[in-house]
Protein backbone atom coordinates (compact mmCIF):
# COMPACT_ATOMS: atom_id res chain seq x y z
CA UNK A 1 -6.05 17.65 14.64
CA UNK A 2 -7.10 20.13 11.95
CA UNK A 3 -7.10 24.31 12.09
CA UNK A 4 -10.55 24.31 13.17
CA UNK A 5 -9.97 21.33 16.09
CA UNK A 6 -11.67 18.70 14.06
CA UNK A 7 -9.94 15.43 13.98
CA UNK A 8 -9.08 13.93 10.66
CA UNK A 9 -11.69 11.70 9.08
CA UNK A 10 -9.26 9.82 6.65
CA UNK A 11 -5.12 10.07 6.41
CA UNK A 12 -3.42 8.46 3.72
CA UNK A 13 0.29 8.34 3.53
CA UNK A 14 2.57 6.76 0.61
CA UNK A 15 6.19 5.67 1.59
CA UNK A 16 8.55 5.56 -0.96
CA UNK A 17 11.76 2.93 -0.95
CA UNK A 18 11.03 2.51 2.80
CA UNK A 19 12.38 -0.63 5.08
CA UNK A 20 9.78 0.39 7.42
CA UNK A 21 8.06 -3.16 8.53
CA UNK A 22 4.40 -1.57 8.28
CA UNK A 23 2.84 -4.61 9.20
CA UNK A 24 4.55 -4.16 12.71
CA UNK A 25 3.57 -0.91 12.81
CA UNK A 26 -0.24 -1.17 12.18
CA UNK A 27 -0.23 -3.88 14.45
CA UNK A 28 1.50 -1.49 17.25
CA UNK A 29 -0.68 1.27 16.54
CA UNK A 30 -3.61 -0.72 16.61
CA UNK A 31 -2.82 -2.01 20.44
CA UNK A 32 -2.00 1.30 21.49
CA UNK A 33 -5.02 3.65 19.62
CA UNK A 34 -7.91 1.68 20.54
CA UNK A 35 -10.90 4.21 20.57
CA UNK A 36 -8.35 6.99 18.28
CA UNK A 37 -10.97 8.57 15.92
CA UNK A 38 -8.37 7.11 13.73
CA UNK A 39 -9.27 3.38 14.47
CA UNK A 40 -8.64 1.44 11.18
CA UNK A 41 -5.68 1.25 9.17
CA UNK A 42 -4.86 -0.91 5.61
CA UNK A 43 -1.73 -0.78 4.31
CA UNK A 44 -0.46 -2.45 0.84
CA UNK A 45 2.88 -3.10 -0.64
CA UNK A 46 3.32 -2.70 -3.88
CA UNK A 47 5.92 -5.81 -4.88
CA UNK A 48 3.70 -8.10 -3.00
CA UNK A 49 0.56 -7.09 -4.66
CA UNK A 50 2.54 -7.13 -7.58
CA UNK A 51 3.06 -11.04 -6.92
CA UNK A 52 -0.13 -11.81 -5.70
CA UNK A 53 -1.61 -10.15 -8.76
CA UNK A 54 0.68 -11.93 -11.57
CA UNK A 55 -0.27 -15.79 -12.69
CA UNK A 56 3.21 -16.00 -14.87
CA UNK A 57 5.99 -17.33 -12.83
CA UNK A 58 8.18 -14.95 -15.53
CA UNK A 59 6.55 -12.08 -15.37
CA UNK A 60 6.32 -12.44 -11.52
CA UNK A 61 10.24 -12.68 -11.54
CA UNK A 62 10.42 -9.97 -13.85
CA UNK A 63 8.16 -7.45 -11.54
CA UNK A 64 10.37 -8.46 -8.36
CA UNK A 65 13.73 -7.69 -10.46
CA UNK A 66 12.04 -4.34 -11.37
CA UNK A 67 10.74 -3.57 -7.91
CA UNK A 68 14.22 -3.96 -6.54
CA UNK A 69 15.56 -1.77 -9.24
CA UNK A 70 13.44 0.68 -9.28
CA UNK A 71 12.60 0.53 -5.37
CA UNK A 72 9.31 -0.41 -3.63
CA UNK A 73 6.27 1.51 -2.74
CA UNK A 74 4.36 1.25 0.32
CA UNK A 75 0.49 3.04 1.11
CA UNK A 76 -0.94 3.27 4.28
CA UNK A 77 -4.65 4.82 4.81
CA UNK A 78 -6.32 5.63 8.34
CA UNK A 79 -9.76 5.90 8.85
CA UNK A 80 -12.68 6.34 11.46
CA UNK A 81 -14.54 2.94 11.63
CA UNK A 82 -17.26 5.56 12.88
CA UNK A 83 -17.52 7.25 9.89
CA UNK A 84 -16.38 4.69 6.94
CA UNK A 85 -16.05 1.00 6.78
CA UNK A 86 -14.17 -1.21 4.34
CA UNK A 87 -14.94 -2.90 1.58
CA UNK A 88 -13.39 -6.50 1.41
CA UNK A 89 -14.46 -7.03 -1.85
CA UNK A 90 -13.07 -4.60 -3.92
CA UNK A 91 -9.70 -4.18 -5.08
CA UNK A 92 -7.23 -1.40 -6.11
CA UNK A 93 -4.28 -2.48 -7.75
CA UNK A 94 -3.21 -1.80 -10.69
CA UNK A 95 -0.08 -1.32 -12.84
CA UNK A 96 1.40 1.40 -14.61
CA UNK A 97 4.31 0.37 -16.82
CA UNK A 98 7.04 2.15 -18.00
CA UNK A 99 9.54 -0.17 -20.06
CA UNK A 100 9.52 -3.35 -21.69
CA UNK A 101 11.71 -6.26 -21.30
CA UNK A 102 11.72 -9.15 -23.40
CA UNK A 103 8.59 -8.13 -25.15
CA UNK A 104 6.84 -8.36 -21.15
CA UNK A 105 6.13 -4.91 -19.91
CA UNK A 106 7.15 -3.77 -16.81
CA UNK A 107 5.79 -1.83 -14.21
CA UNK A 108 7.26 1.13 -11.67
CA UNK A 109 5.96 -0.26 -8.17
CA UNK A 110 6.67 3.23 -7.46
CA UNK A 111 3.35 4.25 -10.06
């Protein structure tokens, strides 16, 4: 809880070069924290919306060579179902490159 006793409305939490299995952990959360004011979480990993994002079989390869290089990022974000509810629709994924190989350029999963 906050200072003034509040519960958070929204937490969001990036994990850098983690092995954490965050599906497994949502998944545990949400059996144990039914009726938390923290009811909802969506998580995203970076190399595989990296993959699901590219159509080029090369530049797919080339992201996952880079994501193990550089390391992976992971995003979690909590919310009150009470207070906010998610959009299926919309996306938010994008990539910010840093280098070029091969005249492709290549992102930082870690941007």
């Amino acid at each position: 809880s906050r200072d003034d006793g509040h519960s958070a409305d929204v937490v969001f939490a990036t994990l850098q070069e983690t092995r954490l299995n965050l599906t497994e952990w949502v998944t545990e959360y949400a059996s144990h924290c039914r009726g938390a004011p923290l009811d909802c979480v969506l998580f995203q990993n970076a190399r595989r919306e990296g993959a699901r994002n590219t159509n080029s079989r090369v530049r797919g390869w080339v992201e996952g060579a880079a994501a193990k290089y550089n390391g992976n990022l992971k995003s979690m974000l909590a919310f009150g179902s009470s207070k906010f509810e998610e959009d299926g629709d919309a996306t938010l994924f994008g990539r910010l490159t840093e280098a070029t190989v091969a005249g492709v350029p290549v992102p930082n999963p870690k941007k």
